[in-house]
N, C-alpha and C. Protein backbone atom coordinates (compact mmCIF):
# COMPACT_ATOMS: atom_id res chain seq x y z
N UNK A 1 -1.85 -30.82 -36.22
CA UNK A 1 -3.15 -30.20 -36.15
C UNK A 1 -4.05 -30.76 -37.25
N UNK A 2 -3.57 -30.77 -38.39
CA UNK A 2 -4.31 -32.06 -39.05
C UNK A 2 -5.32 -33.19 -39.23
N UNK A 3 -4.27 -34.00 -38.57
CA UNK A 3 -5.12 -35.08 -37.53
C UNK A 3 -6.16 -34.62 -36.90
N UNK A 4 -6.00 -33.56 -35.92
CA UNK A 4 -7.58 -33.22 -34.71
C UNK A 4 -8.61 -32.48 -36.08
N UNK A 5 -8.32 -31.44 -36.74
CA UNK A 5 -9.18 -31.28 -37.95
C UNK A 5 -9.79 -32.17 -38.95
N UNK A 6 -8.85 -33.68 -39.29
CA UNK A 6 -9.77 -34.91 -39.60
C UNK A 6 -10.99 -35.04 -39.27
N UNK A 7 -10.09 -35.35 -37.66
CA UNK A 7 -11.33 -36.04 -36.88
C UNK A 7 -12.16 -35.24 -36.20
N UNK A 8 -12.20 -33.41 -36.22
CA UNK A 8 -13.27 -32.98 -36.08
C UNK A 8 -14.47 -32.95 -37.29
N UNK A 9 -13.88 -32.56 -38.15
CA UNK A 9 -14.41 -32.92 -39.59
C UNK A 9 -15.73 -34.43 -39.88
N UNK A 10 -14.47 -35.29 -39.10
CA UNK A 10 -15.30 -37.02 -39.27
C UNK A 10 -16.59 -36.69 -38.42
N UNK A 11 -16.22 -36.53 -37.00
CA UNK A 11 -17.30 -36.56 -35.98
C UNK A 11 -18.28 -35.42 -35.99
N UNK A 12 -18.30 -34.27 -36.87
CA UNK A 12 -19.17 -33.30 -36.36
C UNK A 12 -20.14 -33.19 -37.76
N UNK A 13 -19.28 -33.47 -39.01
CA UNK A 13 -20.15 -33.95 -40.21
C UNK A 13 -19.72 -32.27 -40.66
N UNK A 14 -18.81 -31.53 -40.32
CA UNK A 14 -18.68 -30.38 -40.71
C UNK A 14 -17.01 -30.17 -42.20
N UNK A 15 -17.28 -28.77 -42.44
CA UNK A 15 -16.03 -28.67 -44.16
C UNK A 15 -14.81 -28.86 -42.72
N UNK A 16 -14.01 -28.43 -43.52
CA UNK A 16 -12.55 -28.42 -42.89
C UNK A 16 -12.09 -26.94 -42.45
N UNK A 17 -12.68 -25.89 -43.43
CA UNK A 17 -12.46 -24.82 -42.81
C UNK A 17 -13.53 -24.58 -41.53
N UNK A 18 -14.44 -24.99 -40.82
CA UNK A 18 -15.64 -25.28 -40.07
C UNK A 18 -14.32 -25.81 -38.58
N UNK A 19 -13.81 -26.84 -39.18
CA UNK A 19 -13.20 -27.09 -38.25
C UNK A 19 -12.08 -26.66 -37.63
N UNK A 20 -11.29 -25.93 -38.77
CA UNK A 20 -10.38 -24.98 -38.40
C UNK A 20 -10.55 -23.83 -37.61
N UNK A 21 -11.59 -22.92 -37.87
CA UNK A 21 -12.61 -22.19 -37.19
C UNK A 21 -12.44 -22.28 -35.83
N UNK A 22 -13.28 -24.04 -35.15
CA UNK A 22 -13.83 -24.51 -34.11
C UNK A 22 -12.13 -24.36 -33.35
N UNK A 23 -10.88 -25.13 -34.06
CA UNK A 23 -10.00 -25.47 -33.11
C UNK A 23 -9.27 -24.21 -33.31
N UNK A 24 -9.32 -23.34 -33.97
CA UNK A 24 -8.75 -21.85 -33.43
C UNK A 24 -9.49 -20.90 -32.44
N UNK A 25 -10.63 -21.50 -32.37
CA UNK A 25 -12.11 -20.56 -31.50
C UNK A 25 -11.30 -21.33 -29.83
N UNK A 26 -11.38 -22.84 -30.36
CA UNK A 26 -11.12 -23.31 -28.91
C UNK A 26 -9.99 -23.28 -28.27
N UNK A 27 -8.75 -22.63 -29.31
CA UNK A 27 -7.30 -22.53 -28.58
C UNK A 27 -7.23 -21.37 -28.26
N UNK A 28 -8.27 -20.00 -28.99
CA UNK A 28 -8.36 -18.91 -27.83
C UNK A 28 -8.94 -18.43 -26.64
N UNK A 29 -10.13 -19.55 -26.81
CA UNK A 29 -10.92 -19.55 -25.57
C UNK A 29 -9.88 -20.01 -24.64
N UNK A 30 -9.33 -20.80 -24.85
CA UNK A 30 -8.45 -21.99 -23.79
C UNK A 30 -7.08 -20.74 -23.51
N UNK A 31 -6.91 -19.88 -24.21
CA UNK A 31 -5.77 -18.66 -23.91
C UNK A 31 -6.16 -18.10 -22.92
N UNK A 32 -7.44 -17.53 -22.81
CA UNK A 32 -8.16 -16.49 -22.43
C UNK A 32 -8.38 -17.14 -20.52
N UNK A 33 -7.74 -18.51 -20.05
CA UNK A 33 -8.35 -19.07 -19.34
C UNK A 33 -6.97 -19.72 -18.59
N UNK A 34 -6.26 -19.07 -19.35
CA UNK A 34 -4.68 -19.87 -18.64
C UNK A 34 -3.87 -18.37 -18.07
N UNK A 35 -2.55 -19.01 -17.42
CA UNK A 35 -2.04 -17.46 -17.23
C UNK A 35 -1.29 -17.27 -18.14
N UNK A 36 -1.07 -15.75 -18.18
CA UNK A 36 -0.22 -15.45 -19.33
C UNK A 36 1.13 -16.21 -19.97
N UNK A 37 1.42 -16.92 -19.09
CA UNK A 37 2.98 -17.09 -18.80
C UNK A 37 2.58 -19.38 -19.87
N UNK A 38 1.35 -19.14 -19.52
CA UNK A 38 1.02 -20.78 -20.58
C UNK A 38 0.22 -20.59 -21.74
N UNK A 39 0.48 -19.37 -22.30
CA UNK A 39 -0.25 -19.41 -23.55
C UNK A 39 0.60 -19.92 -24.75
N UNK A 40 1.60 -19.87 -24.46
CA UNK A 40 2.59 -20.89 -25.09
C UNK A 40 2.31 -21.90 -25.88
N UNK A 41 2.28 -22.52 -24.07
CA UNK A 41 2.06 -23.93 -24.42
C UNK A 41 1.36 -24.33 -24.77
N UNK A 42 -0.29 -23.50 -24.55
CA UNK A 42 -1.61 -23.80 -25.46
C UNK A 42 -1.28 -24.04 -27.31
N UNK A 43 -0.61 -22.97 -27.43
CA UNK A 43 -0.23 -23.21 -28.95
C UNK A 43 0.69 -23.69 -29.38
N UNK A 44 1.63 -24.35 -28.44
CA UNK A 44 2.51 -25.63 -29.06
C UNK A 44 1.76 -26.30 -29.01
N UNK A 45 0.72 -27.15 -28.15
CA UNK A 45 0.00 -28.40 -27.76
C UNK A 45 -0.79 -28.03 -29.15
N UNK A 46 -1.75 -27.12 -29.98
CA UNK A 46 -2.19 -27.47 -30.82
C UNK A 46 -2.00 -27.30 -31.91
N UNK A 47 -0.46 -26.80 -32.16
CA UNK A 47 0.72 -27.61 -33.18
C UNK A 47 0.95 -28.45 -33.54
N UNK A 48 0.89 -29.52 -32.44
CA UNK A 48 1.57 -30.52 -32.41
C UNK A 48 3.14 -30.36 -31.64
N UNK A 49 3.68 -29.69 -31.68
CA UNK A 49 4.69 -29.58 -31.12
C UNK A 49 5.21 -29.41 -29.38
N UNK A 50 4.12 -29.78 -28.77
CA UNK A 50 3.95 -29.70 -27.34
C UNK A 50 4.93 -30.85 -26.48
N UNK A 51 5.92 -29.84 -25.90
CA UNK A 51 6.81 -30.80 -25.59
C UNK A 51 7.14 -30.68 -23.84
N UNK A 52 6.49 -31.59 -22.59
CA UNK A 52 6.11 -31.35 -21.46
C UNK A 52 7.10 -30.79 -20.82
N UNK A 53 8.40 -31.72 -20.91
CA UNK A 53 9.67 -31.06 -20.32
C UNK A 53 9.88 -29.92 -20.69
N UNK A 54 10.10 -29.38 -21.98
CA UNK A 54 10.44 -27.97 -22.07
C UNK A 54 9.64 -26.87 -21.32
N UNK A 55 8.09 -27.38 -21.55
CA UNK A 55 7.59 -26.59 -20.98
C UNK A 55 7.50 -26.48 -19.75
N UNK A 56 7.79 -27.48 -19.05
CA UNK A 56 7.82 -27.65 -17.28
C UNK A 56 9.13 -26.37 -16.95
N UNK A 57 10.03 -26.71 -17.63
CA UNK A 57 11.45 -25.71 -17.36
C UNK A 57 11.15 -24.34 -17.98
N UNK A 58 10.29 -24.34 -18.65
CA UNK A 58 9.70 -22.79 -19.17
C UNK A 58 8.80 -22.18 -18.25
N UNK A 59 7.82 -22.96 -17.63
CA UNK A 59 7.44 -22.62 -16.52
C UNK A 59 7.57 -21.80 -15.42
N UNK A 60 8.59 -23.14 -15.07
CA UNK A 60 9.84 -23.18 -13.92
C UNK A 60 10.32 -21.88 -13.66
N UNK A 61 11.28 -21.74 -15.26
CA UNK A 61 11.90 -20.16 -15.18
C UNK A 61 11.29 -18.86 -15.12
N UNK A 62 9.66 -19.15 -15.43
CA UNK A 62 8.63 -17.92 -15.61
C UNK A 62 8.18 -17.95 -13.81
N UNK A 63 8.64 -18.42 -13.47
CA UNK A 63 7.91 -18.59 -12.21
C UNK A 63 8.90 -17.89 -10.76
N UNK A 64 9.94 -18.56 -11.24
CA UNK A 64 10.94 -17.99 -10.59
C UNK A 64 10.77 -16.16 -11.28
N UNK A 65 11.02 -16.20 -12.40
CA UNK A 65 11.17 -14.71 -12.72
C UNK A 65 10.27 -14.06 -11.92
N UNK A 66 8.80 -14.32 -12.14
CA UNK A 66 7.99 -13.71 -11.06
C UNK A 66 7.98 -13.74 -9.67
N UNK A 67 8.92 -14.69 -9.21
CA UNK A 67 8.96 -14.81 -7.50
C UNK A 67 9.69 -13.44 -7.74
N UNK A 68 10.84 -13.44 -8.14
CA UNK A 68 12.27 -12.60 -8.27
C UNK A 68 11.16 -10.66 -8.19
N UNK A 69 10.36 -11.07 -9.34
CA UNK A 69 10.29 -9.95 -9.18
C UNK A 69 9.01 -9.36 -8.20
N UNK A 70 8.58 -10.33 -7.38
CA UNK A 70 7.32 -10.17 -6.44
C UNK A 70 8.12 -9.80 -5.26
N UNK A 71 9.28 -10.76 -5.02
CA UNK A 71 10.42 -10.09 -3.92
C UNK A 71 10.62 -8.95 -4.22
N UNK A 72 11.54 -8.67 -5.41
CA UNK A 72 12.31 -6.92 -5.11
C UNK A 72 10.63 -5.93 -5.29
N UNK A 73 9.54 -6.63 -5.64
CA UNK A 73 8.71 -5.26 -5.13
C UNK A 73 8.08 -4.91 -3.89
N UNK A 74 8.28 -6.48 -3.04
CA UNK A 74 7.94 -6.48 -1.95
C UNK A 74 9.41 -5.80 -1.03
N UNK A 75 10.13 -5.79 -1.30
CA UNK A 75 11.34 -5.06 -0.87
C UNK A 75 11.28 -3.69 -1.25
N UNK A 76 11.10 -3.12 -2.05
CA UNK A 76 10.69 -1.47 -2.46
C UNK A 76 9.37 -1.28 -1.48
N UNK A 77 8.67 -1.91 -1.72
CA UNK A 77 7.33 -1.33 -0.36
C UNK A 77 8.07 -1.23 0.68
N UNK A 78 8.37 -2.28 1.25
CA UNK A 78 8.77 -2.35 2.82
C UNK A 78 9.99 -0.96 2.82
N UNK A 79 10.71 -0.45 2.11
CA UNK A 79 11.86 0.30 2.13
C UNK A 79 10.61 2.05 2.65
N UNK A 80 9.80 1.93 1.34
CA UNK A 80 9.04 3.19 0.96
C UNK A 80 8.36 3.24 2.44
N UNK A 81 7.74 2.06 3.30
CA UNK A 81 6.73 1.99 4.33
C UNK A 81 8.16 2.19 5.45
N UNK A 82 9.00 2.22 5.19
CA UNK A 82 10.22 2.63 6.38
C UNK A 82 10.60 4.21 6.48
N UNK A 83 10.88 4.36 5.13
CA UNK A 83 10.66 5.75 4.36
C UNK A 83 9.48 6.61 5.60
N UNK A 84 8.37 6.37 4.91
CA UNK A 84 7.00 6.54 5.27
C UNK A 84 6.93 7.05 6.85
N UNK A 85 7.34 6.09 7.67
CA UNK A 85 7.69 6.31 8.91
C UNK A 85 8.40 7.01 9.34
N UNK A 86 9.31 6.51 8.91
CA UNK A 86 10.75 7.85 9.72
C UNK A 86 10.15 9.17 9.81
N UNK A 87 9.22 9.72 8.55
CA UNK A 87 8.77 11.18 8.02
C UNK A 87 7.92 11.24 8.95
N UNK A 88 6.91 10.32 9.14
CA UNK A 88 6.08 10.75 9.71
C UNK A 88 6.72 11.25 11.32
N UNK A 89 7.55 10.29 12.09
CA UNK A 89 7.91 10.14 12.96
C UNK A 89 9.16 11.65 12.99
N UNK A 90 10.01 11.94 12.35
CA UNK A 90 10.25 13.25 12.50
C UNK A 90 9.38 14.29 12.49
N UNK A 91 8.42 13.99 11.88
CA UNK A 91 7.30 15.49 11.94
C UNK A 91 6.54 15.70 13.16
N UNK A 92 5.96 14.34 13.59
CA UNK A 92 5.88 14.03 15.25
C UNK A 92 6.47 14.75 15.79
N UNK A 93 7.43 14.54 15.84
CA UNK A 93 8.75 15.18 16.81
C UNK A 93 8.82 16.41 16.76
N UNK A 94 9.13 16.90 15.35
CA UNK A 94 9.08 18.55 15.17
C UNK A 94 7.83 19.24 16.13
N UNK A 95 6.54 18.28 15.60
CA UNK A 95 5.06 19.50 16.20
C UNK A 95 5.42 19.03 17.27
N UNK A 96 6.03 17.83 18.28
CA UNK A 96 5.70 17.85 19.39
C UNK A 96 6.80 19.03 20.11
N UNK A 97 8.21 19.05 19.59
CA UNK A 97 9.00 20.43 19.95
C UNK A 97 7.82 21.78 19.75
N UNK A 98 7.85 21.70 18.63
CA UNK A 98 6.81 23.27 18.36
C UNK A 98 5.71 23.48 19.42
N UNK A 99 5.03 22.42 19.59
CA UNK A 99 4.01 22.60 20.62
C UNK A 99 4.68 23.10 21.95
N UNK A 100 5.61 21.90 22.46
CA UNK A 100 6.11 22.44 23.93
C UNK A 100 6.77 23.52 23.74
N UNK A 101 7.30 23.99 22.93
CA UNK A 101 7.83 25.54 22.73
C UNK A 101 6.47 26.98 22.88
N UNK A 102 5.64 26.23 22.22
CA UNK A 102 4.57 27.33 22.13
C UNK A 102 3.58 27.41 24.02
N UNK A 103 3.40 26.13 24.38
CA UNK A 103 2.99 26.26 25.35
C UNK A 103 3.60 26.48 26.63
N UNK A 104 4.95 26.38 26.55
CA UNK A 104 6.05 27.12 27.20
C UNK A 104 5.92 28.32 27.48
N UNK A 105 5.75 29.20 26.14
CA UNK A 105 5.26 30.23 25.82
C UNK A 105 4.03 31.16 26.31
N UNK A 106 2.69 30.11 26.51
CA UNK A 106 1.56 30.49 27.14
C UNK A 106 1.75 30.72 28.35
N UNK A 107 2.05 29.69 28.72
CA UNK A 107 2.48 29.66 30.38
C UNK A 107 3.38 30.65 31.01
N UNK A 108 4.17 31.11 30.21
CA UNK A 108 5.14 32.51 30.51
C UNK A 108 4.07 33.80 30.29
N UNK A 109 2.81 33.82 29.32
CA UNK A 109 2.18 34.99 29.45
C UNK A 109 1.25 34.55 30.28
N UNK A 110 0.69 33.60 30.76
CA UNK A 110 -0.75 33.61 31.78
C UNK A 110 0.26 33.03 32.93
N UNK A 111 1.26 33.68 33.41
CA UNK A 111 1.83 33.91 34.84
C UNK A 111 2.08 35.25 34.69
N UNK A 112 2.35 36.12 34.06
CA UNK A 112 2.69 37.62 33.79
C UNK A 112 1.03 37.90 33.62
N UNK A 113 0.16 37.53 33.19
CA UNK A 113 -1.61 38.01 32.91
C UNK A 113 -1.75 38.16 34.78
N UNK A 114 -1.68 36.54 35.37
CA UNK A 114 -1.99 36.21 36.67
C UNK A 114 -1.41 37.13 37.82
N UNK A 115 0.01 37.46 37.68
CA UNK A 115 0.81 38.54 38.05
C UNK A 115 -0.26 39.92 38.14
N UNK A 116 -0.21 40.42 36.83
CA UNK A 116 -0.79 41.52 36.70
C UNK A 116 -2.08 42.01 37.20
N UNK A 117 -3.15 40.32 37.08
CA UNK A 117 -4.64 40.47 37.78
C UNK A 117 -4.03 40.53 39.56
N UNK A 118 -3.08 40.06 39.97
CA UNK A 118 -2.95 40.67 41.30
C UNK A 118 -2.86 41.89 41.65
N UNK A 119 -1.91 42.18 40.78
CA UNK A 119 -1.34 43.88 41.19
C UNK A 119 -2.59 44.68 41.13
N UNK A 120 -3.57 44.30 39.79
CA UNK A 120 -4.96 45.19 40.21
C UNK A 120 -5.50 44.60 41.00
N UNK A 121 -5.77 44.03 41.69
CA UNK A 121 -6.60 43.47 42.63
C UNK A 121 -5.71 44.64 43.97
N UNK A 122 -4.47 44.35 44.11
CA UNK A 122 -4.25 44.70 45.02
C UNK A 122 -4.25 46.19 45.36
N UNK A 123 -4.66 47.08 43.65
CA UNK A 123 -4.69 48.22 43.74
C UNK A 123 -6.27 48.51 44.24
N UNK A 124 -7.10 47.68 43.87
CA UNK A 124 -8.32 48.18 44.30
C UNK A 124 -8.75 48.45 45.65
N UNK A 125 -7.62 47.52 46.23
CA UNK A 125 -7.81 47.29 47.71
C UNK A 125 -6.87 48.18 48.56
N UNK A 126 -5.75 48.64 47.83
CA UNK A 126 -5.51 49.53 48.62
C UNK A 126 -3.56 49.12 48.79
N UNK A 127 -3.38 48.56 47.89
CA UNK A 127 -2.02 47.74 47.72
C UNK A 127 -1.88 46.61 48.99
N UNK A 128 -3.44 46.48 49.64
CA UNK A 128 -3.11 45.18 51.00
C UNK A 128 -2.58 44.06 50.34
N UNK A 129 -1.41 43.24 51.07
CA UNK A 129 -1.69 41.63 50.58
C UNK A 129 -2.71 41.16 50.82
N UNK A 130 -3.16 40.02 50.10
CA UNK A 130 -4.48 39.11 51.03
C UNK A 130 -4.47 38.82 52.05
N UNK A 131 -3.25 38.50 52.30
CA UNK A 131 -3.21 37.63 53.89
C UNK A 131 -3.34 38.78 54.74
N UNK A 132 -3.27 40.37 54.97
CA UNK A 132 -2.94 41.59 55.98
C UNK A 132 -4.61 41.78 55.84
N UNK A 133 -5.34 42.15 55.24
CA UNK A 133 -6.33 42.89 55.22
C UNK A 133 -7.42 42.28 56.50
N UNK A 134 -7.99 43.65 56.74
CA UNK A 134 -8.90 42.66 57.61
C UNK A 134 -8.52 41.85 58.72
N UNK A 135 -7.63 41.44 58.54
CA UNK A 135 -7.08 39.93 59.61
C UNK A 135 -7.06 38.74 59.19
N UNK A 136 -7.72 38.87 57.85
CA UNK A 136 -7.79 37.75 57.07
C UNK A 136 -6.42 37.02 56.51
N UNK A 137 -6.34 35.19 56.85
CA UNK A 137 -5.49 34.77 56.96
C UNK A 137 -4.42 34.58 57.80
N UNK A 138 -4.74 35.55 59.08
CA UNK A 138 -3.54 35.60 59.98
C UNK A 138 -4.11 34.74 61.04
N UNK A 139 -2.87 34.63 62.16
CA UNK A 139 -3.14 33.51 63.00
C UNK A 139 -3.02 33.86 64.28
């Protein structure tokens, strides 16, 4: 780091702490702009100690780690969204039992209602069936 502080020093006509400044300003800007996983290497490279292979296999392994762990969370969703379903899909089921139970239900009192509006009907009239009265209905 030295060296680049020389020669910022030479070329900008600035002290040395000026330039130290500039190349710590510019190795955090340059942080702020990489992914987390190469901020590393930003500050080996302006060490001096920047070494490509290592960092290619540092990479490498940061990369995989994150596949690894983008899989098992994409595997916990898909489990939770199976989850998710089944529930929903038993509760389906339940209201759709509950319903046909209940309207089972209706239908057993508005045939006993329907029942009953006959029997008064038929009291008003005199207990006739429909079809006797009158002649009505007969053949």
């Amino acid at each position: 780091m030295q060296d680049l502080i020389k020669d910022i020093m030479a070329k900008a006509g600035i002290s040395e702490q000026q330039a130290t400044v500039a190349i710590n300003t510019t190795k955090d800007y340059i942080k702020t702009k990489v992914p987390p996983m190469a901020t590393g290497m930003v500050d080996q490279f302006f060490t001096g100690n920047f070494d490509p292979s290592a960092a290619l296999k540092a990479a490498v392994g940061q990369q995989s780690d994150f596949m690894s762990k983008a899989k098992e969370a994409a595997q916990d969703a898909g489990e939770k969204v199976t989850e998710f379903t089944q529930d929903a899909i038993d509760k389906g089921s339940e209201f759709a039992k509950e319903a046909t139970k209940q309207m089972n239900e209706w239908a057993k009192q508005a045939g006993g209602w329907s029942e009953d509006a006959m029997d008064k009907i038929r009291d008003m009239f005199g207990n006739a069936k429909p079809d006797q009265k009158d002649g009505a209905g007969q053949k």
